[in-house]
Structures are given as structure tokens and as C-alpha cells.
Protein backbone atom coordinates (compact mmCIF):
# COMPACT_ATOMS: atom_id res chain seq x y z
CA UNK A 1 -57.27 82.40 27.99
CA UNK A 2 -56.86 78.75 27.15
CA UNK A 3 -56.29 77.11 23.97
CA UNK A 4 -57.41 74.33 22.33
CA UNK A 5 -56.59 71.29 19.37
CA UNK A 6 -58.34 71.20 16.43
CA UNK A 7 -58.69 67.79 16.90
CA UNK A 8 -59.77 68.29 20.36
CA UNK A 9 -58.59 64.94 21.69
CA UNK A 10 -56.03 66.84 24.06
CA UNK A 11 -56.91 68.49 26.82
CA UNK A 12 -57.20 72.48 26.67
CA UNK A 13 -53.75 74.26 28.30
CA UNK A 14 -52.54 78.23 28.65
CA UNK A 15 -50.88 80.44 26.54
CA UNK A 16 -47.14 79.44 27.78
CA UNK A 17 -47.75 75.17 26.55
CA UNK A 18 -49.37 75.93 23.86
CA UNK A 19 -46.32 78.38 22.66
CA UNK A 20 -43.81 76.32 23.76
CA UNK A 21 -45.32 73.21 22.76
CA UNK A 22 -46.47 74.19 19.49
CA UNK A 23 -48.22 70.81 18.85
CA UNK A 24 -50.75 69.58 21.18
CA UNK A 25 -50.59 65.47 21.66
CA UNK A 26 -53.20 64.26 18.98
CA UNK A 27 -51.43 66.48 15.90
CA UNK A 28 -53.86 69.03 15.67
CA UNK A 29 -53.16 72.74 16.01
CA UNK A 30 -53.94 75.06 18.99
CA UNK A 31 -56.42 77.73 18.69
CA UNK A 32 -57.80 80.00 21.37
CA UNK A 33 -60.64 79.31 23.04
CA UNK A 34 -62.61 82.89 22.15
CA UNK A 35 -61.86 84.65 19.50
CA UNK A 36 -63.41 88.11 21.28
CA UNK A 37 -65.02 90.94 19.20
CA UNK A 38 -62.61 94.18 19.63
CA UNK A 39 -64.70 96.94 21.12
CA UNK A 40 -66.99 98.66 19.01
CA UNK A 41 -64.82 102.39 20.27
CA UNK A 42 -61.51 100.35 18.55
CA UNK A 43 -62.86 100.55 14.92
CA UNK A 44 -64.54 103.39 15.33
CA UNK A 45 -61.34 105.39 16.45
CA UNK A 46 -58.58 102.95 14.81
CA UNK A 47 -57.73 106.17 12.24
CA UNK A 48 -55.82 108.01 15.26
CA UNK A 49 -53.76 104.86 16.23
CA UNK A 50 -50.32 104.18 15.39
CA UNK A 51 -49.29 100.65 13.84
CA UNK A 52 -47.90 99.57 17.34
CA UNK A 53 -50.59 100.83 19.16
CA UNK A 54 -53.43 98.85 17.33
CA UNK A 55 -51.42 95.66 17.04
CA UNK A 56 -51.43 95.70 21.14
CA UNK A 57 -55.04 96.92 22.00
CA UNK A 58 -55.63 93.65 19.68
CA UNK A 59 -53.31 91.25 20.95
CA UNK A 60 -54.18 92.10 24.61
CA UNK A 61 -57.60 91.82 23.81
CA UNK A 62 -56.87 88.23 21.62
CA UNK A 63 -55.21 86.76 24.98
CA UNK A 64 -57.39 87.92 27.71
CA UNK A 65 -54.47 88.90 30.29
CA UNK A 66 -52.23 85.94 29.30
CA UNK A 67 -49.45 88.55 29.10
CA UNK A 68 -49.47 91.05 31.52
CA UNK A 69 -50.85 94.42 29.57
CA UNK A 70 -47.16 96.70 30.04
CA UNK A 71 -45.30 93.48 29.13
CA UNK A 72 -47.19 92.55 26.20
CA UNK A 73 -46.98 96.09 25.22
CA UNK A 74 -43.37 96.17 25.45
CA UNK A 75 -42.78 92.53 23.34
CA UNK A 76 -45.13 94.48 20.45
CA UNK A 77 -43.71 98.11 20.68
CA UNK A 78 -40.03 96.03 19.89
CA UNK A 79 -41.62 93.75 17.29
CA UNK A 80 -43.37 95.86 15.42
CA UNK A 81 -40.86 98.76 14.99
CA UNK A 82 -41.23 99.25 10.74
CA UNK A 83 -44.03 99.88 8.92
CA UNK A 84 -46.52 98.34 5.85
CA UNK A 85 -47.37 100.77 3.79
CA UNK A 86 -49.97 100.50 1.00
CA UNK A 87 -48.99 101.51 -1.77
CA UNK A 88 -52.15 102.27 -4.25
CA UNK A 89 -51.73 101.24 -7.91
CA UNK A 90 -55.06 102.95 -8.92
CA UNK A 91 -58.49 103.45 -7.23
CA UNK A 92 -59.37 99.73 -7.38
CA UNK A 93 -56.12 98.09 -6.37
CA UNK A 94 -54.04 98.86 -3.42
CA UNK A 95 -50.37 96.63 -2.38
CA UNK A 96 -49.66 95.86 1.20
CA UNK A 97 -45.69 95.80 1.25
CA UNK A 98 -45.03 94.25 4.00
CA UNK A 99 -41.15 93.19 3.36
CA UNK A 100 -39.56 96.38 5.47
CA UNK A 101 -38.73 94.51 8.08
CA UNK A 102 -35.12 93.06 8.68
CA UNK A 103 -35.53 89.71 6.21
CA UNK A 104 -37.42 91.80 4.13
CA UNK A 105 -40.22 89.22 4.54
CA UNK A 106 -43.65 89.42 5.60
CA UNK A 107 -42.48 86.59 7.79
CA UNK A 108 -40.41 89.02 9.87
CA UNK A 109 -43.80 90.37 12.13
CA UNK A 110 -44.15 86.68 13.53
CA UNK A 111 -40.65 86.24 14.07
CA UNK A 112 -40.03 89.14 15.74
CA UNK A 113 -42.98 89.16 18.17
CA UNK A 114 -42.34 84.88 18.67
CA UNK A 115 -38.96 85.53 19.47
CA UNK A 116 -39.60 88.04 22.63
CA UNK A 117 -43.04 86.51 23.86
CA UNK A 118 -40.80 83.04 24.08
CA UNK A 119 -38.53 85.21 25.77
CA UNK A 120 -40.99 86.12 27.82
CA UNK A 121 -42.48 82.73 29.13
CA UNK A 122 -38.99 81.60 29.95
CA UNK A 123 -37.61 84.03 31.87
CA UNK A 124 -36.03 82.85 34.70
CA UNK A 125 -35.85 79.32 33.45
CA UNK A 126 -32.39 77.66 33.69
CA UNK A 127 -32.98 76.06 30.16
CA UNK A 128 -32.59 75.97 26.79
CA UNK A 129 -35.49 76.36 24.50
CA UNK A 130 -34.88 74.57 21.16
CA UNK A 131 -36.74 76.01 18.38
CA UNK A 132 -37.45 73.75 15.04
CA UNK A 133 -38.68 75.25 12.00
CA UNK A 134 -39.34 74.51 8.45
CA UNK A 135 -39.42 76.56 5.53
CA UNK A 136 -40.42 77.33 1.91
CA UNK A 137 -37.75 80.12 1.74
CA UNK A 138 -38.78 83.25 3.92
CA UNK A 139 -39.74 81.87 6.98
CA UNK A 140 -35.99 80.69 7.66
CA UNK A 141 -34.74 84.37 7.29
CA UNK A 142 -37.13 86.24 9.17
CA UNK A 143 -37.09 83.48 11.81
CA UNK A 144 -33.10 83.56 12.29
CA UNK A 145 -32.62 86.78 12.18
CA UNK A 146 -35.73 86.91 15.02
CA UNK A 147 -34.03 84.64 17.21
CA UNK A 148 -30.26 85.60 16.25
CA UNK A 149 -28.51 85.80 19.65
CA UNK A 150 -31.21 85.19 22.01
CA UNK A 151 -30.10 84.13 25.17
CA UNK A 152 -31.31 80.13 26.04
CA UNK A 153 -32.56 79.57 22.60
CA UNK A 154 -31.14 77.68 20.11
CA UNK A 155 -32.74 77.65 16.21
CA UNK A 156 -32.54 74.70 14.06
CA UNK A 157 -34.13 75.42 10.55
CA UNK A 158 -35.12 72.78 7.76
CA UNK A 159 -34.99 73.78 4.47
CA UNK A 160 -35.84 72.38 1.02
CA UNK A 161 -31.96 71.79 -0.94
CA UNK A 162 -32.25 73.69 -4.48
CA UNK A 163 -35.81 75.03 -3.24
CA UNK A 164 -34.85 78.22 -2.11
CA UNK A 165 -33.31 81.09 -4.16
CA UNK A 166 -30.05 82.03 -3.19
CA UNK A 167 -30.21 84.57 -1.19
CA UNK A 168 -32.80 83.52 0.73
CA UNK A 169 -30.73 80.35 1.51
CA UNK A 170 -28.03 82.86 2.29
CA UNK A 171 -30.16 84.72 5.12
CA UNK A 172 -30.18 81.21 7.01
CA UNK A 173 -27.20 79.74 6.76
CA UNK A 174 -24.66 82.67 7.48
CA UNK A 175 -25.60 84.03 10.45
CA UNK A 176 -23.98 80.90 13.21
CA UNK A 177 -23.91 81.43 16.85
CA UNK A 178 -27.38 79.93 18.09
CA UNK A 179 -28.93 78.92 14.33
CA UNK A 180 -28.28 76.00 12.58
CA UNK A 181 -29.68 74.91 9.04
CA UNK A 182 -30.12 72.00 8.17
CA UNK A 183 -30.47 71.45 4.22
CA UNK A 184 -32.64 68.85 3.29
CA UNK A 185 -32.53 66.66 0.21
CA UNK A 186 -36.60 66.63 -0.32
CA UNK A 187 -39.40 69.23 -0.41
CA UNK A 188 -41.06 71.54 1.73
CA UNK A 189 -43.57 69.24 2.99
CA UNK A 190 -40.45 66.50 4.25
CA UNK A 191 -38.88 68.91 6.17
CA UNK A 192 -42.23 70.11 7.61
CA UNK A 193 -42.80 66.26 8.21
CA UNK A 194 -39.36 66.04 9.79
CA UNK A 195 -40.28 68.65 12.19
CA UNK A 196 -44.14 67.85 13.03
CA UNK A 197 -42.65 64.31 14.04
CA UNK A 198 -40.02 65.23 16.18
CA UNK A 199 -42.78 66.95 18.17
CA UNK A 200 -44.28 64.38 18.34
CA UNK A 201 -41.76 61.17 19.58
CA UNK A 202 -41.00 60.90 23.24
CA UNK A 203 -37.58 60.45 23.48
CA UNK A 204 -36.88 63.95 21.79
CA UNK A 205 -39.45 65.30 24.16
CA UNK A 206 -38.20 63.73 27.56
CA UNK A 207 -34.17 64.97 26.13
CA UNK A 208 -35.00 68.49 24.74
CA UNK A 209 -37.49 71.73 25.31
CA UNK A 210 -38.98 71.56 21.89
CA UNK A 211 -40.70 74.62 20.18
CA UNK A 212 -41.91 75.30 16.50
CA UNK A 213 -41.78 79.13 14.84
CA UNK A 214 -43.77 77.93 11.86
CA UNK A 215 -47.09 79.23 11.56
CA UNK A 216 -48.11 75.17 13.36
CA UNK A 217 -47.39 77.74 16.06
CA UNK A 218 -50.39 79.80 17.30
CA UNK A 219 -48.24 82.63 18.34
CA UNK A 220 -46.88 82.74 14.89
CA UNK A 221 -50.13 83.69 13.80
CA UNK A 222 -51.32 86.84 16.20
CA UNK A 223 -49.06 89.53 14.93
CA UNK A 224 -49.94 88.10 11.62
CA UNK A 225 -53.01 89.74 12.14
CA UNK A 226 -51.83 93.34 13.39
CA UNK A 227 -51.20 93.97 9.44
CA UNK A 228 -54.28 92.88 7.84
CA UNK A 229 -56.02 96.27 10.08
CA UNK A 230 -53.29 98.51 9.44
CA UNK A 231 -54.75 97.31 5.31
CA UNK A 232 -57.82 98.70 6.52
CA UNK A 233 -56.44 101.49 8.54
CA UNK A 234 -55.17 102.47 5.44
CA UNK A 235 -57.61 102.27 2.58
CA UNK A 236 -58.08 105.76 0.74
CA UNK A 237 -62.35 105.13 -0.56
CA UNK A 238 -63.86 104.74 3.16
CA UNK A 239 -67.29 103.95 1.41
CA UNK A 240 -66.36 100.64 -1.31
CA UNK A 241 -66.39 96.99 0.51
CA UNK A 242 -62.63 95.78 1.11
CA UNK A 243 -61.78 92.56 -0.06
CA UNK A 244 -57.78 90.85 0.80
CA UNK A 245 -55.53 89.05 -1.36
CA UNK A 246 -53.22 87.17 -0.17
CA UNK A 247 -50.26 84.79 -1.94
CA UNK A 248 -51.09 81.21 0.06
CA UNK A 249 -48.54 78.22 0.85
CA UNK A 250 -49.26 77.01 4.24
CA UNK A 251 -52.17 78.92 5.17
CA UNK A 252 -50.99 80.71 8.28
CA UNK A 253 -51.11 84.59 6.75
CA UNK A 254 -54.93 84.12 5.63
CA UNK A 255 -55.68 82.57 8.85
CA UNK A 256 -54.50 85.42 10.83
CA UNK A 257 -56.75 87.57 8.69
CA UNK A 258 -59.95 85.45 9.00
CA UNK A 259 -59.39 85.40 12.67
CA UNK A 260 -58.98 89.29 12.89
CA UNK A 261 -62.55 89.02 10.98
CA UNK A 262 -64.27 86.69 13.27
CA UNK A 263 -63.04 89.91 15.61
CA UNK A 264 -64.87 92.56 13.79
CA UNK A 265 -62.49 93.31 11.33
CA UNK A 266 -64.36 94.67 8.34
CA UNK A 267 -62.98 93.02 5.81
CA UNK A 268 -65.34 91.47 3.44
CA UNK A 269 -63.50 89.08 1.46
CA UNK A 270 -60.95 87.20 1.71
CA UNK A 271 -59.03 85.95 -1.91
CA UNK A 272 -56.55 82.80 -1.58
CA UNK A 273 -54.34 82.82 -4.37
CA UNK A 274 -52.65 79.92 -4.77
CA UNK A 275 -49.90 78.70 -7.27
CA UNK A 276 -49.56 75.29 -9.27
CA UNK A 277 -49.89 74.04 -5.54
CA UNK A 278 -53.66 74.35 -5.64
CA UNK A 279 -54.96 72.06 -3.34
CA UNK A 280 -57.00 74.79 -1.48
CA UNK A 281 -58.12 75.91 -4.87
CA UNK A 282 -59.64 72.41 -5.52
CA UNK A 283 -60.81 72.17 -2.39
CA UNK A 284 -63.34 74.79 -2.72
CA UNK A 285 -64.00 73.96 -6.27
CA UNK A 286 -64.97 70.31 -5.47
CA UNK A 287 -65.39 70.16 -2.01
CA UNK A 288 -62.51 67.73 -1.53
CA UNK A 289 -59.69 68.16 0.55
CA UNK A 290 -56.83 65.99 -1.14
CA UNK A 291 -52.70 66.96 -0.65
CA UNK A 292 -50.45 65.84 -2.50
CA UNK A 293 -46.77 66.30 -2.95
CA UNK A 294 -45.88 70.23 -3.84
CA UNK A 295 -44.67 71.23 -6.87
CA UNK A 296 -41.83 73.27 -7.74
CA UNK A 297 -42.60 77.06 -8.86
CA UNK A 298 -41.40 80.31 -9.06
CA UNK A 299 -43.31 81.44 -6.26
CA UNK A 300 -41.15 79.07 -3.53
CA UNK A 301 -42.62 80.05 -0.10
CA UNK A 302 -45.85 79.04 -1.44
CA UNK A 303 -44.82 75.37 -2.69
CA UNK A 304 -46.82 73.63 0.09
CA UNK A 305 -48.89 70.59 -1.24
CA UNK A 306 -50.41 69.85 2.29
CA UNK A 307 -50.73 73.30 4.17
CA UNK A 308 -50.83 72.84 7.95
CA UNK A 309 -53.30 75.72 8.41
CA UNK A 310 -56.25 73.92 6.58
CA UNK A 311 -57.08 72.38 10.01
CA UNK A 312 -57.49 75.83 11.39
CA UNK A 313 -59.67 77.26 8.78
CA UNK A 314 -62.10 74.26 8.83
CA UNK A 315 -61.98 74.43 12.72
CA UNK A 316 -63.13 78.54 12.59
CA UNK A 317 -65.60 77.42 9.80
CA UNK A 318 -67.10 74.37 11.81
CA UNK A 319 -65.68 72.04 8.77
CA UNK A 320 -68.26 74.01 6.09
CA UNK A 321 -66.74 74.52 2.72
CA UNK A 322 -70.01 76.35 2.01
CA UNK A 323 -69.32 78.60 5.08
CA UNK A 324 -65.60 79.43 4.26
CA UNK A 325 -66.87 80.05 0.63
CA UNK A 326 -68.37 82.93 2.00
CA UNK A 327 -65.89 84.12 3.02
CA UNK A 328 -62.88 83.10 0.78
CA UNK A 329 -62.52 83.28 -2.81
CA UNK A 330 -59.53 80.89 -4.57
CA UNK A 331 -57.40 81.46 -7.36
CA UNK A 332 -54.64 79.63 -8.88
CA UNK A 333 -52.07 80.73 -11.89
CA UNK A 334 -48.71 78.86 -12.98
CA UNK A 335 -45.53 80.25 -13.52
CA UNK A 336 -45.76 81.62 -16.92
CA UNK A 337 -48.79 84.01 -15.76
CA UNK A 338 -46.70 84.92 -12.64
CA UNK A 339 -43.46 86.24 -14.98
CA UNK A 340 -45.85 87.98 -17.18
CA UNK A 341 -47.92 89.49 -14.07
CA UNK A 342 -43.96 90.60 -13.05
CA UNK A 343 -44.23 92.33 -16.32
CA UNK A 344 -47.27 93.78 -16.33
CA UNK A 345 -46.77 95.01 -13.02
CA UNK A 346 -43.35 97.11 -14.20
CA UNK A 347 -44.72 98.00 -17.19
CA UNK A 348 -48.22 99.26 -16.07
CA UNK A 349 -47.66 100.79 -12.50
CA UNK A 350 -43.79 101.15 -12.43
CA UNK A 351 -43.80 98.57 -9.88
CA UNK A 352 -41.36 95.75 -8.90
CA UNK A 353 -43.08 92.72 -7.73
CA UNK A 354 -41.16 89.09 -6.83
CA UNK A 355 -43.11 86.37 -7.85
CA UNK A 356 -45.48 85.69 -5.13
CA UNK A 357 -46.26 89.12 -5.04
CA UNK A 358 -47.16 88.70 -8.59
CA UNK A 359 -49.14 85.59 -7.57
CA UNK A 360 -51.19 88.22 -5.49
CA UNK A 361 -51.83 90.76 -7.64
CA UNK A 362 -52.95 88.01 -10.18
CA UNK A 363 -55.71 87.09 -7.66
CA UNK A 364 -56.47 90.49 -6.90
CA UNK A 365 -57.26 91.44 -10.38
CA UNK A 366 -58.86 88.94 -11.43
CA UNK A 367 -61.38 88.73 -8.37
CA UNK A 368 -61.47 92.77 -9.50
CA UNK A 369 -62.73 92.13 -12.77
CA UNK A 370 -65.97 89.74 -11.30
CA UNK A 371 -66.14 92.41 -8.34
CA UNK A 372 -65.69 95.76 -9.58
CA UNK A 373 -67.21 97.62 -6.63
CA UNK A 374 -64.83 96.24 -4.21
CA UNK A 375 -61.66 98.02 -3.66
CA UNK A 376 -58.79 95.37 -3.47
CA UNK A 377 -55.82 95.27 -1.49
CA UNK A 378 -53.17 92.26 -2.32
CA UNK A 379 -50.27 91.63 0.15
CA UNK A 380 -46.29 92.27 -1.48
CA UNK A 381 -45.13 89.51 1.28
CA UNK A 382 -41.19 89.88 -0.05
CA UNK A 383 -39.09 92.52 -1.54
CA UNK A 384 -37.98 91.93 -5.31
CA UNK A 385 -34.66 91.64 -4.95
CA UNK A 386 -34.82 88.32 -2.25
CA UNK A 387 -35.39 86.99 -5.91
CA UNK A 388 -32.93 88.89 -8.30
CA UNK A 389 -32.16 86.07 -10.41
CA UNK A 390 -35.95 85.73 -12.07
CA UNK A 391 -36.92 89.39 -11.40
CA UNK A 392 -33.77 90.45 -13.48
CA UNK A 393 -34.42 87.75 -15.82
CA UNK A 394 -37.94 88.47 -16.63
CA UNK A 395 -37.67 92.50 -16.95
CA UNK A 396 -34.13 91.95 -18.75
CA UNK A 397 -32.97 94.95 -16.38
CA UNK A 398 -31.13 95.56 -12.81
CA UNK A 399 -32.93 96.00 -9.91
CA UNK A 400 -31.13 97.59 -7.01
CA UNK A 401 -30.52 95.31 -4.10
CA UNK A 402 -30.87 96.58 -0.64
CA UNK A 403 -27.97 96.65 2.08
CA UNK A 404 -29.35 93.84 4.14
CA UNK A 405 -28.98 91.70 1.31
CA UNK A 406 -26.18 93.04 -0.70
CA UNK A 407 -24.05 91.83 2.69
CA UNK A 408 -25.16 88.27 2.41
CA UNK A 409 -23.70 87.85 -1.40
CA UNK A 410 -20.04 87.09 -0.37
CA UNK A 411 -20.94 85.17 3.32
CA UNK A 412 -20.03 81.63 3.36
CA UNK A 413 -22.94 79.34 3.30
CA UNK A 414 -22.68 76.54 6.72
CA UNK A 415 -25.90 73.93 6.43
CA UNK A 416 -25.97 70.40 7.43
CA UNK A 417 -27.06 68.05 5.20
CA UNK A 418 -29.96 65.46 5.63
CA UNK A 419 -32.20 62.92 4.14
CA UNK A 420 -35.79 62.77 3.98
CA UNK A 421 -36.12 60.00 6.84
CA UNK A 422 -37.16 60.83 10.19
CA UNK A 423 -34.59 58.34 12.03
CA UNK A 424 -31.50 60.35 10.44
CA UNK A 425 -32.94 63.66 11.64
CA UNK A 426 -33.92 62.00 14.85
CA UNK A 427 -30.54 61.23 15.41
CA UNK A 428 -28.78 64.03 14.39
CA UNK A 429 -31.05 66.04 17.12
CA UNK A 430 -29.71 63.44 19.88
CA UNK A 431 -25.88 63.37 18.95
CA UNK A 432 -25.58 67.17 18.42
């Protein structure tokens, strides 16, 4: 299998450069070269399979024998060890919780299965492998605690100062040994900046083994998909159309799906919904593509003014915002309609939702209401409590707060801080 930029001005490499690079030369993103169709035996039997089982039949048939078969199988029997259950609301709506893994993220299936493929492609190598990452909030837990003691990797984790609720901050800056955060006085998109560019500049290239987890990173996106088929696996009405919502920052998590659908994955549509950062939102409303700086919301991992993943959507879509209409419907819904969605949500089901969860079911409902043959599923991407403070706040009642993060409350927070400018960073990296 080979892989290619989105820009295609690089040449075409294997699986093992375009993991470990994570950015080809001419700051595009890799994609594979064939997206394969999964056997026609794989849907028709995918009932009998177990969640680990039908993530690796489709990531060894997604990389063509880039991994041998029993090691692949091995790096996604480990990664995927917990489940996502969907939980049905009624007969028309359905949640994917998909926080039961160790961060209680979503974010915790690409971490996990990133952390022992790179494993994999280095064995042997006398080297360290120095991973960079960015994040909105959950993507710096799940990725730490992926990558938390693994031997010849070191983690170095850009985050947004005063961006990310506290315990989320707390899940990346405790933990020591081989992570590192680094706390940066800007927004999501600088410290994505700060990382695309040290990719990118030689001398940090010739002095270090550089490597992204952020979803820039093609491997970040495979298991990514394993979940959007265990939705379907899943469903109780066999007979109604499917359609996927899904809260949207960067764009990696509704990639993954749309990729699993260019591989048979019967999933009809696909809902992005989007909070005050609506920039995908306009762009299939106007048919312009124009970032701008995020916005600060309740909804944090999703405060991405100029998501990464666009590039990969127009590349699947041959740059056709008809085409990807088809295909994807866009929402978008501040933060006052998130807290009273958190309301609603309690109130009407029972159910706890954190606010990009919230942003989801928003989405869902509303695409519901023009669509009310479909049966929608909307993704719960992180448990309630990872944001106690405006949970507790908008109910005006406790929620319980799990082990894994009642142990972070009294850690002592260790982050280095940083500016916005890429020389600072730069040379940080080189005096270390």
C-alpha cells in the first residue's frame, strides 16, 4: 500500500514514512492510495463479529499487507480492548458512547492503536521517536495516556492556556516520565501551527525523529473508523436508512467515517455538526472555504477555525462541494442551545451529555425532524464528567465522577509555558 499528499507535489511513500512522518514535504496530508471495498461476505456476516475482530478484517484490508496480518492483529486486539455501546434514546435516535476507554475520550481508539503500530515500525531502531501533538482538550489525554511509558518515544503536547477544562488539562500535564506539555498562550489553531511548522523546518528534521498523533496523522484516522461499523453493527431497525452525527473540530472523526463509506459501509448520511466554529457549515452553505481564527465555546475540542481534515474530504470528494453535499449534511448551534440541549437531554431521556455531545445530539435531531425515516445515531465523543464544572452548572446537580478522573483532582499540574511564535517553540525543541 502506498500513500499519497493531498497536494500531490511529493512523491508517494509506504505505510512506515507516512506514519512517522506525518506530513509529507508540500503540507498536504497523506491518504492511501485505494481505499478497497471490504468483501461483500464482511457485511453480510459483520452481526457474528466481535468489536476487535471487525476493526482488524478492516484495517488489514485498508493497508493491503503493510502490517503483517498476526501483527496487525495483535496492535488492534490491545487497542481496542473496551467497548462503544449505543445506547438508544427512542426508535429514531441512537448515542454512540464512545468515552470508555482510559481518557474517557473518543480520542483514546487512535491513541491507543498509534501508539503500538509506531511501536511497531520502530522496533529494533536504536532511536528515539519524538511525537508532537496539538490539542483542543481530548486529544492530549487520550494521546498521553497512549504513549505513557513507551519505550523510545517521547510526547510533547501543545495545548491552548485557559482553553481546556480542568481536568482535561489535568490528564496531560500529570502524568511525567516521557510526556511533556507545553501550555500555550494562544488558541488551538497556534499550537496546531506551532506543530505543522516544526514538521516542516529542516533543522528540527536533520536533529530529531519527528512524528504527529493528531488526526494530520493518517494512522490517527484508521481505528477511527473501526467505531463508525460497530454504529452499524449495532442499530436495532435493520430496515430504516442510517444516517451519523458527529460533533466536528478538526475533521479527522468524520473523515474516518466517510472513508469506511467509500469501503462499503452502509451508512447513508453523514451530519457535521459544528459549533460557533462553523466554517465547514459555511462552506457548504456558500460554497466557500474561508478559516478564520476559532472561537471560544463550550464545546472546546471542537474550537478549530481552520480544520486540517478539510484537505482530506475535498481530496475523497475530487474538490466537489456538490459531491460531499451528498453525502454530508452541516449544522451549527452556539452555546446557549448546547446548555439547553444538556438539559433537554437529562430531562427527556435521563441522560448525561457534556457539551459536544450535546452539540451532536443537536445535529442529530434536527436533521431527524427534515428526515424522519432515517434512524439517527450521534456520537457521545467524552464522558460528562471530563466537564463537571458546566455539566453541574447547567443541571444545578452532582454528577458522579469516575475513578480515572477523580485521581487527577489533587495531582500537581507540570506544563511549560510558550508564546505563539514559532522561533520560541523552535528553540525550546533544540535546547531541551
Amino acid at each position: 500500500m502506498k500513500f499519497y499528499s493531498t497536494k500531490r507535489q511529493a512523491p508517494e511513500t509506504d505505510l512506515k514514512e507516512a506514519v512517522l512522518r506525518s506530513l509529507p514535504a508540500d503540507r498536504g496530508l497523506y491518504m492511501p492510495e485505494t481505499l478497497t471495498a471490504m468483501p461483500a461476505d464482511y457485511w453480510a456476516n459483520l452481526e457474528e463479529l466481535s468489536f476487535p475482530e471487525l476493526s482488524f478484517q478492516f484495517a488489514n484490508n485498508l493497508l493491503q499487507g503493510s502490517v503483517p496480518a498476526e501483527a496487525l492483529k495483535e496492535i488492534v486486539y490491545d487497542a481496542v480492548n473496551f467497548e462503544a455501546p449505543l445506547v438508544e434514546l427512542n426508535e429514531d435516535l441512537s448515542c454512540l458512547e464512545l468515552f470508555h476507554g482510559p481518557s474517557l475520550a473518543f480520542k483514546d481508539f487512535g491513541a491507543r492503536f498509534m501508539s503500538r503500530l509506531m511501536s511497531h515500525l520502530v522496533k529494533g531502531e536504536d532511536k528515539t521517536l519524538d511525537i508532537l501533538v496539538a490539542t483542543s482538550g481530548d486529544t492530549g489525554g487520550a494521546v498521553a495516556l497512549g504513549f505513557y511509558k513507551t519505550p523510545n518515544i517521547r510526547v510533547t503536547i501543545l495545548y491552548p492556556s485557559g482553553k481546556v477544562s480542568l481536568l482535561q488539562e489535568k490528564q496531560l500535564t500529570t502524568l511525567g516520565e516521557n510526556i511533556t506539555a507545553v501550555e500555550v498562550d494562544g488558541t488551538f489553531d497556534d499550537c496546531q501551527r506551532l506543530v505543522k511548522a516544526a514538521f516542516l523546518d529542516e533543522e528540527l528534521s536533520n536533529k530529531f525523529n519527528l512524528s504527529s498523533a493528531n488526526s494530520i496523522n493518517i494512522a490517527r484516522l484508521i481505528p477511527q473508523a473501526f467505531y463508525y461499523i460497530r454504529a452499524f453493527q449495532q442499530r436495532k431497525d435493520k430496515n430504516r436508512p442510517v444516517a451519523m452525527c458527529v460533533p466536528s473540530g478538526n475533521f479527522g472523526n468524520i473523515t474516518a467515517g466517510l472513508m469506511a463509506k467509500r469501503m462499503g459501509l452502509p451508512i447513508e448520511q453523514f451530519i457535521a455538526s459544528n459549533n460557533s466554529n462553523d466554517v465547514f457549515f459555511e462552506y457548504l452553505k456558500t460554497g466557500e472555504y474561508s478559516p478564520r481564527p476559532s472561537v471560544r465555546t463550550y464545546s472546546n475540542a471542537m474550537d478549530v477555525g481552520s480544520p486540517s481534515n478539510f484537505q482530506r474530504i475535498q481530496d475523497l470528494y475530487d474538490a466537489s462541494v456538490e459531491a460531499i453535499r451528498k453525502d454530508v449534511k452541516a449544522y451549527r448551534f452556539d452555546d446557549m442551545e448546547t446548555l439547553t440541549a444538556i438539559k433537554e437531554m437529562k430531562y427527556r431521556f435521563d441522560y448525561v451529555a457534556c457539551p459536544h455531545t450535546a452539540v451532536g445530539y443537536l445535529g442529530a435531531k434536527a436533521f431527524h425532524q427534515e428526515n424522519p425515516d432515517h434512524q439517527v445515531i450521534f456520537q457521545a465523543t467524552a464522558h460528562a464528567a471530563k466537564f463537571i464544572d458546566v455539566v453541574e452548572d447547567t443541571l444545578d446537580e452532582s454528577i458522579e465522577i469516575p475513578e480515572a478522573l477523580e485521581v487527577l483532582q489533587n495531582r500537581l499540574k507540570v506544563a511549560v509555558p510558550m508564546s505563539v511564535e514559532f522561533e520560541d517553540f523552535k528553540k525550546y525543541l533544540l535546547e531541551r
